[in-house]
Protein backbone atom coordinates (compact mmCIF):
# COMPACT_ATOMS: atom_id res chain seq x y z
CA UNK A 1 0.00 0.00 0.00
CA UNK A 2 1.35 3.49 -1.31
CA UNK A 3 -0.04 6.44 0.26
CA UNK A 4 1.48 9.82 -1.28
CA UNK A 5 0.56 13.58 0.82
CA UNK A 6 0.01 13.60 4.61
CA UNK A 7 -3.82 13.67 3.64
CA UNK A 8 -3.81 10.38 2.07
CA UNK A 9 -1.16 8.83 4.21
CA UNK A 10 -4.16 9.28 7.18
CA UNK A 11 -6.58 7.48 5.46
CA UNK A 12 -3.99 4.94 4.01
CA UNK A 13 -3.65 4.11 7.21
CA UNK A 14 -6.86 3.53 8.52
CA UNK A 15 -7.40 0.59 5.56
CA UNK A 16 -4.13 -0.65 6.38
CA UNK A 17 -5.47 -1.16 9.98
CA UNK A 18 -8.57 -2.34 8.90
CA UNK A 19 -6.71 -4.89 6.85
CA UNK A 20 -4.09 -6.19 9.03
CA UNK A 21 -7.44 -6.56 11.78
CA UNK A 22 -8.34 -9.05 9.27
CA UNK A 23 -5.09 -11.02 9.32
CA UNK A 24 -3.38 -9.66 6.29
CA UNK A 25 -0.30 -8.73 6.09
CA UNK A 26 0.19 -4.98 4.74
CA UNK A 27 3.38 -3.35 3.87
CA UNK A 28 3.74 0.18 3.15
CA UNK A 29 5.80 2.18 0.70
CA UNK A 30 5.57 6.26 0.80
CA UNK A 31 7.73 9.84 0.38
CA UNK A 32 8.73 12.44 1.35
CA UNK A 33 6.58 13.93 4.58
CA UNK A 34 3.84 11.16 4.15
CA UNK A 35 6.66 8.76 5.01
CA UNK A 36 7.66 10.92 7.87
CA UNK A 37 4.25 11.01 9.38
CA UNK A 38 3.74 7.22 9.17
CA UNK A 39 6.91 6.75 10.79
CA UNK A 40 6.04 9.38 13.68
CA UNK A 41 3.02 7.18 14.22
CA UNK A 42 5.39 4.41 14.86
CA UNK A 43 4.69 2.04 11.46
CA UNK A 44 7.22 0.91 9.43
CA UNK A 45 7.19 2.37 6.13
CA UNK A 46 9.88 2.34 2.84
CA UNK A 47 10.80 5.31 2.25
CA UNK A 48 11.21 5.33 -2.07
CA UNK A 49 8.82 7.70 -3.34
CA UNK A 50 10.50 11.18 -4.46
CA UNK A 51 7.12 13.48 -3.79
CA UNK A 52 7.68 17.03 -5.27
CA UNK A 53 5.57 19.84 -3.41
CA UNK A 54 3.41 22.37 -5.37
CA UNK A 55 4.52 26.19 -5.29
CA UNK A 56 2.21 27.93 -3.78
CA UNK A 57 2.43 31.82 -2.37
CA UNK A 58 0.06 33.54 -0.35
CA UNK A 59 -2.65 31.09 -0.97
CA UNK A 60 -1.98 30.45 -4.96
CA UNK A 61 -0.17 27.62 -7.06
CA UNK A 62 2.35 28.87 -9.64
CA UNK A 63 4.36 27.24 -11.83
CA UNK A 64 2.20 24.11 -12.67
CA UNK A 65 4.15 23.38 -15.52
CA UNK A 66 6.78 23.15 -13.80
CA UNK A 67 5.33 20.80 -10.70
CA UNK A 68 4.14 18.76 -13.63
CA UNK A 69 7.71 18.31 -14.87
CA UNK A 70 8.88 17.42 -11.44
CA UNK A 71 6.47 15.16 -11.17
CA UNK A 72 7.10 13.05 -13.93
CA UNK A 73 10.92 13.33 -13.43
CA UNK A 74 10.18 11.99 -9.81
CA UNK A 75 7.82 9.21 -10.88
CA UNK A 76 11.09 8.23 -13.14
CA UNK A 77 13.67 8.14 -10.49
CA UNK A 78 10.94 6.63 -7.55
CA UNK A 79 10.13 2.99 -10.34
CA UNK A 80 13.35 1.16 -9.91
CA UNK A 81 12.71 1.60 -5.95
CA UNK A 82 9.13 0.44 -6.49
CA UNK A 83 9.97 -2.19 -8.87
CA UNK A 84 12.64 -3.85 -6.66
CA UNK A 85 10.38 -3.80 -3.33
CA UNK A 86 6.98 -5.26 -5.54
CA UNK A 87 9.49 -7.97 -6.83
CA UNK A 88 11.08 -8.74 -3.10
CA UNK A 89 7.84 -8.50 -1.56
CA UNK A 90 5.87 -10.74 -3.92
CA UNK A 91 2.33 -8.88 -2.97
CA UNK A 92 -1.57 -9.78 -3.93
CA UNK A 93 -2.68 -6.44 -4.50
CA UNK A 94 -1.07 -3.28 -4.58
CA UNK A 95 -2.51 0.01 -3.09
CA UNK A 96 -2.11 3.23 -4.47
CA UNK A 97 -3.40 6.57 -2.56
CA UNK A 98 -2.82 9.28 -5.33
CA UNK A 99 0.29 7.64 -5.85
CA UNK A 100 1.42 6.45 -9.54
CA UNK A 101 4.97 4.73 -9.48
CA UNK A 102 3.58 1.23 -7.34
CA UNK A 103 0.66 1.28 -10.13
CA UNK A 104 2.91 1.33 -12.77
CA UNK A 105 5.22 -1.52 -11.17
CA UNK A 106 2.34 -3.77 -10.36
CA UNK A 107 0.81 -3.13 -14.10
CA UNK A 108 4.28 -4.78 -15.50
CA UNK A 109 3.99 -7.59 -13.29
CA UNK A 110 0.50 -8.54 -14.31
CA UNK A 111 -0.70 -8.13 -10.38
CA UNK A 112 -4.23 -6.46 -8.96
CA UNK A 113 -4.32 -3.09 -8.94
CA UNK A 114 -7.00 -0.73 -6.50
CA UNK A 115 -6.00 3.01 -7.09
CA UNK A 116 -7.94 5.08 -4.02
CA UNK A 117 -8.30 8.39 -5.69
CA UNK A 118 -10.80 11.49 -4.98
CA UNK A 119 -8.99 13.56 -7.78
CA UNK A 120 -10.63 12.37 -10.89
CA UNK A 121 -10.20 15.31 -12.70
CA UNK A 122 -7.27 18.11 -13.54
CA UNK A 123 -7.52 21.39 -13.84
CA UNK A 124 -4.50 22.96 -12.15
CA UNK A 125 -3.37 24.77 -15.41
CA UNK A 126 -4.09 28.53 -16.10
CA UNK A 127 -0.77 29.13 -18.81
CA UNK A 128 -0.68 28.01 -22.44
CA UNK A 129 2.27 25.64 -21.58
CA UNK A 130 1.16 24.32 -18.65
CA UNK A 131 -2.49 23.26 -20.41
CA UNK A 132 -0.36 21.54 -22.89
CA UNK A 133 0.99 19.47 -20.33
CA UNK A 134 -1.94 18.92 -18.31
CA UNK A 135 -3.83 17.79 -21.56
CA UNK A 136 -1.26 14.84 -22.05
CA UNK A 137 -1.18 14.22 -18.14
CA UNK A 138 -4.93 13.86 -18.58
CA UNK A 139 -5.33 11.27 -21.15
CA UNK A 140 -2.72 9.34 -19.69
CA UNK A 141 -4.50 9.64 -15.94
CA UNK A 142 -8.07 8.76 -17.77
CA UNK A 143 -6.11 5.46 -18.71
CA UNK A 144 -4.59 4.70 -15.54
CA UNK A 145 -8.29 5.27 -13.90
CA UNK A 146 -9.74 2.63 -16.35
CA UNK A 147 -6.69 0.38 -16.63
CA UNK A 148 -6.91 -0.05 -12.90
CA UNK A 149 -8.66 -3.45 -11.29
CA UNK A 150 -10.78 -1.28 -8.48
CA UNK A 151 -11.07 2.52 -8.28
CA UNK A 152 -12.23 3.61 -5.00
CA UNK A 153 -13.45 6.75 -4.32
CA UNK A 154 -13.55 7.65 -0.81
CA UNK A 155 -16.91 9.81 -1.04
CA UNK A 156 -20.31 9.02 -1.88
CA UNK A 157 -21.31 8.03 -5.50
CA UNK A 158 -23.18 5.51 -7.61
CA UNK A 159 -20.85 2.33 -8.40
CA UNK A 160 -19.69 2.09 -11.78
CA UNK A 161 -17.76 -0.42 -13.62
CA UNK A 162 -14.27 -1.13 -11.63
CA UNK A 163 -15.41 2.14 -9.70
CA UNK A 164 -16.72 2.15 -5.84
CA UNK A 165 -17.53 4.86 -3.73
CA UNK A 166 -16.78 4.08 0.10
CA UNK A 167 -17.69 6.93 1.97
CA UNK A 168 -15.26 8.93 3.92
CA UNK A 169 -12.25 7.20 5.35
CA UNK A 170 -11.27 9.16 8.54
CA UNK A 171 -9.59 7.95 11.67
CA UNK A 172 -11.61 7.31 14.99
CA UNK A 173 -11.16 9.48 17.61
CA UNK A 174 -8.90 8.19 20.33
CA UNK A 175 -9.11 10.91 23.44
CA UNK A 176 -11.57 12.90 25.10
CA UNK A 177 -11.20 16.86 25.08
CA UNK A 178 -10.22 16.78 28.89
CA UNK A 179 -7.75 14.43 27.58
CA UNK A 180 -6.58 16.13 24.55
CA UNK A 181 -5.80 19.34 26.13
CA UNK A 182 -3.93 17.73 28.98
CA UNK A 183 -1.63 16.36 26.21
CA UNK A 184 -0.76 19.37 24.73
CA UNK A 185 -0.96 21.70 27.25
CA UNK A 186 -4.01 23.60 26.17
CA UNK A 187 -6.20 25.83 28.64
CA UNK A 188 -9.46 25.53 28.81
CA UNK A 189 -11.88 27.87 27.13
CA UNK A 190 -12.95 28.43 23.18
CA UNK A 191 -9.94 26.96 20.73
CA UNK A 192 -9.76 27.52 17.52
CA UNK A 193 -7.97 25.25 15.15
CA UNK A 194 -6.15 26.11 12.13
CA UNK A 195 -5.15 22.96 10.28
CA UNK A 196 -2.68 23.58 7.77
CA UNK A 197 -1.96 21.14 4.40
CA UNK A 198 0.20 18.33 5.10
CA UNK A 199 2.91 20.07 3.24
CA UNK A 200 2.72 23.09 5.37
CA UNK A 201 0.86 25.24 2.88
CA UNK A 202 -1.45 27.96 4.56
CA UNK A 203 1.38 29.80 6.72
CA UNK A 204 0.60 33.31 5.43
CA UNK A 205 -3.11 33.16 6.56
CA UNK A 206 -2.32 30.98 9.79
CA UNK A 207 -0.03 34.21 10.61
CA UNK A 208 -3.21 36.32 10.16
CA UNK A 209 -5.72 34.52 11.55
CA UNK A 210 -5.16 35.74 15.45
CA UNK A 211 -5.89 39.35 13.87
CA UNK A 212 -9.38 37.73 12.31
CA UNK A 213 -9.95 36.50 15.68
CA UNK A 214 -9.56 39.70 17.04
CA UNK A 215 -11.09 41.41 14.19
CA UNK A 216 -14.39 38.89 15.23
CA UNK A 217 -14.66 40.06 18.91
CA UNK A 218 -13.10 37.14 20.08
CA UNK A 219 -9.88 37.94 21.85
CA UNK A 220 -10.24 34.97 24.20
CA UNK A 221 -10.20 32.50 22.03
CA UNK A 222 -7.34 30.06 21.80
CA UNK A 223 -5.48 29.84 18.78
CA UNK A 224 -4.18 26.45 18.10
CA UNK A 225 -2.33 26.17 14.83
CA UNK A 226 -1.19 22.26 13.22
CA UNK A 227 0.42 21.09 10.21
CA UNK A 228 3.01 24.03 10.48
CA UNK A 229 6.54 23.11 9.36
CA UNK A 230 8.09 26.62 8.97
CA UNK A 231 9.21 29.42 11.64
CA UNK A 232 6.95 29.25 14.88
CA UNK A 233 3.87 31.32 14.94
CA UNK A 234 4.12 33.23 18.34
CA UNK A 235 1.57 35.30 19.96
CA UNK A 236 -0.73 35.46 23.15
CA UNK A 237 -2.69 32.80 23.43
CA UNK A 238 -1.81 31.31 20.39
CA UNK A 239 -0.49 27.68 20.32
CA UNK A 240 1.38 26.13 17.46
CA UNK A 241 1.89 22.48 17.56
CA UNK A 242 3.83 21.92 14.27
CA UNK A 243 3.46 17.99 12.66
CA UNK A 244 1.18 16.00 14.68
CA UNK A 245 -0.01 12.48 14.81
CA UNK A 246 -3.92 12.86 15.59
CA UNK A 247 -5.11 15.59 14.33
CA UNK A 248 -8.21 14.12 14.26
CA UNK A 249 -8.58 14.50 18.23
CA UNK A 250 -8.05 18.39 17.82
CA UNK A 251 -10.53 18.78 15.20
CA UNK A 252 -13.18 16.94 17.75
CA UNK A 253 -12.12 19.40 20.40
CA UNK A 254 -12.17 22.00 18.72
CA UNK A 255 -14.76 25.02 18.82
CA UNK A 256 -14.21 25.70 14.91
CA UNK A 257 -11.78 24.69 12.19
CA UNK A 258 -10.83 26.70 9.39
CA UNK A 259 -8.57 25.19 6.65
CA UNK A 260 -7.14 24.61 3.15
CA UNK A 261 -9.75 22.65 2.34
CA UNK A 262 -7.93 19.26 2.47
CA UNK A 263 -10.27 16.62 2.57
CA UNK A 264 -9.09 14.83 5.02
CA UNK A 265 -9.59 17.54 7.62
CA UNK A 266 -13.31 18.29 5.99
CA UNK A 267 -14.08 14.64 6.68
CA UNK A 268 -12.69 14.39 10.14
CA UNK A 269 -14.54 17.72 11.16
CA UNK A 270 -17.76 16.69 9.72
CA UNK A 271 -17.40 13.10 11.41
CA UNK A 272 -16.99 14.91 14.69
CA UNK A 273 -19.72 17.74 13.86
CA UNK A 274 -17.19 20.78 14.33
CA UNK A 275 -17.80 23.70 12.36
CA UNK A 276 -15.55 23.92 9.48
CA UNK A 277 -14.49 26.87 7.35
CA UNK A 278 -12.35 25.92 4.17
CA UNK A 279 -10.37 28.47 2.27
CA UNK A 280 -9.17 26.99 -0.77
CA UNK A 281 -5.92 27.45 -2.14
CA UNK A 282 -6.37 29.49 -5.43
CA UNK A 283 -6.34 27.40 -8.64
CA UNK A 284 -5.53 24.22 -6.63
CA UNK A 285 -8.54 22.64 -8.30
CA UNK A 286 -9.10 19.45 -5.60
CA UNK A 287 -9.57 22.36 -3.49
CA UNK A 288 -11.58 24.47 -4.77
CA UNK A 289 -14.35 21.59 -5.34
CA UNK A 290 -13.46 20.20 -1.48
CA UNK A 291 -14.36 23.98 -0.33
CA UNK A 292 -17.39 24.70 -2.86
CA UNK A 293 -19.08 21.34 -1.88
CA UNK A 294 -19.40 23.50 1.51
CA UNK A 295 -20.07 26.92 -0.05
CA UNK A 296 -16.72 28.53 0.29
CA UNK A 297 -14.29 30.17 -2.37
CA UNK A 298 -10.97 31.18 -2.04
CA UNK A 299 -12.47 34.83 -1.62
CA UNK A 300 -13.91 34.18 1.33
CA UNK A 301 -10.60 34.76 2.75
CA UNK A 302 -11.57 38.31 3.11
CA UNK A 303 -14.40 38.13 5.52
CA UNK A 304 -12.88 35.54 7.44
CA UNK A 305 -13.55 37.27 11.00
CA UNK A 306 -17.43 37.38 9.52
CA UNK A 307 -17.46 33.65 8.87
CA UNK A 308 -15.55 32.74 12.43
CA UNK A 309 -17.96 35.02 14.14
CA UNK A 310 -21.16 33.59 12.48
CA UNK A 311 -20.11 29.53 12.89
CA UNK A 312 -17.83 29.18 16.03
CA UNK A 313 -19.23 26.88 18.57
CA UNK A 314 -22.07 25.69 16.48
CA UNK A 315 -21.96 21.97 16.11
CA UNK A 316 -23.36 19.43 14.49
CA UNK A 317 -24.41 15.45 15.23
CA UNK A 318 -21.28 13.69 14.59
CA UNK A 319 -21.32 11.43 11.78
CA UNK A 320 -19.95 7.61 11.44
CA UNK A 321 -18.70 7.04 7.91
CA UNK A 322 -16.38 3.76 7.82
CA UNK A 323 -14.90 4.21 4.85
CA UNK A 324 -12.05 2.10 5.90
CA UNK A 325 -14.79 -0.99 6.26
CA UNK A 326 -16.03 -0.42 2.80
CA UNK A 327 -12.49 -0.03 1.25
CA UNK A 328 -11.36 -3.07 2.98
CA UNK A 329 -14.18 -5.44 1.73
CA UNK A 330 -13.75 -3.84 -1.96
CA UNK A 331 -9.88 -4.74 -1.98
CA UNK A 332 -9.92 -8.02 -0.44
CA UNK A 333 -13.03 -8.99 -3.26
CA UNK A 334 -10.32 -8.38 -5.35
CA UNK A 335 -7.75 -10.26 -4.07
CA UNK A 336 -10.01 -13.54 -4.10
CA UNK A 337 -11.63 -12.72 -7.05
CA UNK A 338 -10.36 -15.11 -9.74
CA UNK A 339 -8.35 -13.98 -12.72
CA UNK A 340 -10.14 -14.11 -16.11
């Protein structure tokens, strides 16, 4: 199993559970700070995949063309690593979470393929060069989506062909609020939690958003900021956390989240009925649909304070998704499904 972006390494990790519950035995192969975080949680991972990061300044990608470039250079470099461990480790089925090179390897070996995927579409490019690219990218990423024994989409949908839609996969929540600010040393009273990307994107408007807190009539709220890998974000009553393991258990305490519009962060906040506010990153087009599916735009950025004021503190019924069940029983159906 090949989970690529701290988003997708979370969920990856909740079907690898799932699995190995069942008695199977999952290895898994990642990059870059994916394969940091699944180390920090204490699970052996290869570390093969190169994993370049998008450009993005003050809340917009650049240079697409570019990060598409990379990314094929990288996807060049990472198959030899991926071919070697797929050949040593003799699998069933190989798992990829928005990750191409083990796909590719297990394709040349004739072996099952499930691709877990909720980016079905491009869209990133906004130059003439860059749409050139992306219009080869796509046709070959249309291929690799029908090429592929089991597509799983980890949202709701109408099964299709070698596509299934399994719901949300998000991890369970594993301590209370008394116990969750006990850990990290957090006071009691209103937090607010600003979860960054897994690549630390978002630091510019993590920087800003004590002043929208302020700006909201809410000087006593706690900031708590995650997901920051940069300089320290310092202030009164502002707590930054950097990488952590279960971020999952913040969202749930939480008053209100605001983001950029991961999914995985959506789907943990809605599973624990926190209030959510996702501010895309401009032209990242994932995001954009994650944050318009909840009726935000990357200009909502400017009334930020308005939007903290109006939905702090106003929950919802927490939802149960298992996704991870779902995903499970779809890739093991492969695995005993006889070859034709």
């Amino acid at each position: 199993m090949s989970p690529i972006g701290l988003g997708h390494a979370t969920r990856a990790l909740v079907v690898a559970e799932e699995l190995k519950r069942r008695g199977n035995d999952v290895r898994l192969f990642s990059g870059g700070k994916a394969a940091e975080f699944i180390r920090r949680c204490g699970i052996q991972v290869d570390h093969i995949v190169d994993d370049p990061v998008l450009h993005v300044r003050d809340l917009e990608m650049s240079r697409v063309a570019l990060w598409y470039v990379r990314s094929w250079l990288a996807n060049r470099r990472t198959l030899p690593r991926t071919r070697m461990l797929i050949e040593s480790y003799a699998p069933d089925v190989v798992v990829c979470d928005e990750e191409f090179s083990g796909l590719v390897a297990a394709g040349e070996r004739g072996l099952r393929r499930a691709f877990v995927s909720d980016e079905l579409e491009l869209g990133f490019a906004r130059t003439w060069i860059a749409r050139r690219l992306e219009q080869r990218v796509e046709r070959w990423y249309k291929n690799l989506q029908e090429s592929v024994d089991l597509l799983i989409i980890p949202d709701s949908g109408q099964n299709l062909g070698n596509t299934v839609f399994v719901g949300p996969i998000v991890r369970p929540r594993t301590k209370s609020a008394e116990e969750i600010r006990a850990h990290y040393g957090l006071p009691n009273g209103r937090l607010a939690l600003f979860a960054m990307s897994g690549s630390g994107i978002g630091a510019e408007l993590a920087a800003q958003m004590k002043d929208f807190l302020n700006k909201a009539g809410l000087e006593g709220i706690s900031l708590i900021v995650v997901g920051n890998r940069g300089t320290k974000i310092v202030g009164n009553g502002v707590y930054d956390l950097g990488v952590i393991e279960d971020n999952q258990n913040l969202v749930a305490c939480a008053d209100i989240v605001v983001s950029t519009a991961g999914k995985s962060t959506i789907d943990e906040a809605e599973a624990a009925g926190t209030p959510i506010i996702a501010i895309p990153i401009m032209h990242h087009v994932e995001q954009e649909r994650n944050a318009a599916a909840l009726g935000y735009s990357s200009s909502d950025r400017a009334r930020l304070a308005e939007l903290v004021r109006l939905k702090i503190g106003k929950r919802g019924r927490p939802r149960k998704f298992n996704g991870e069940v779902a995903a499970a029983d779809a890739i093991l159906g492969l695995v005993a499904k006889p070859r034709t």
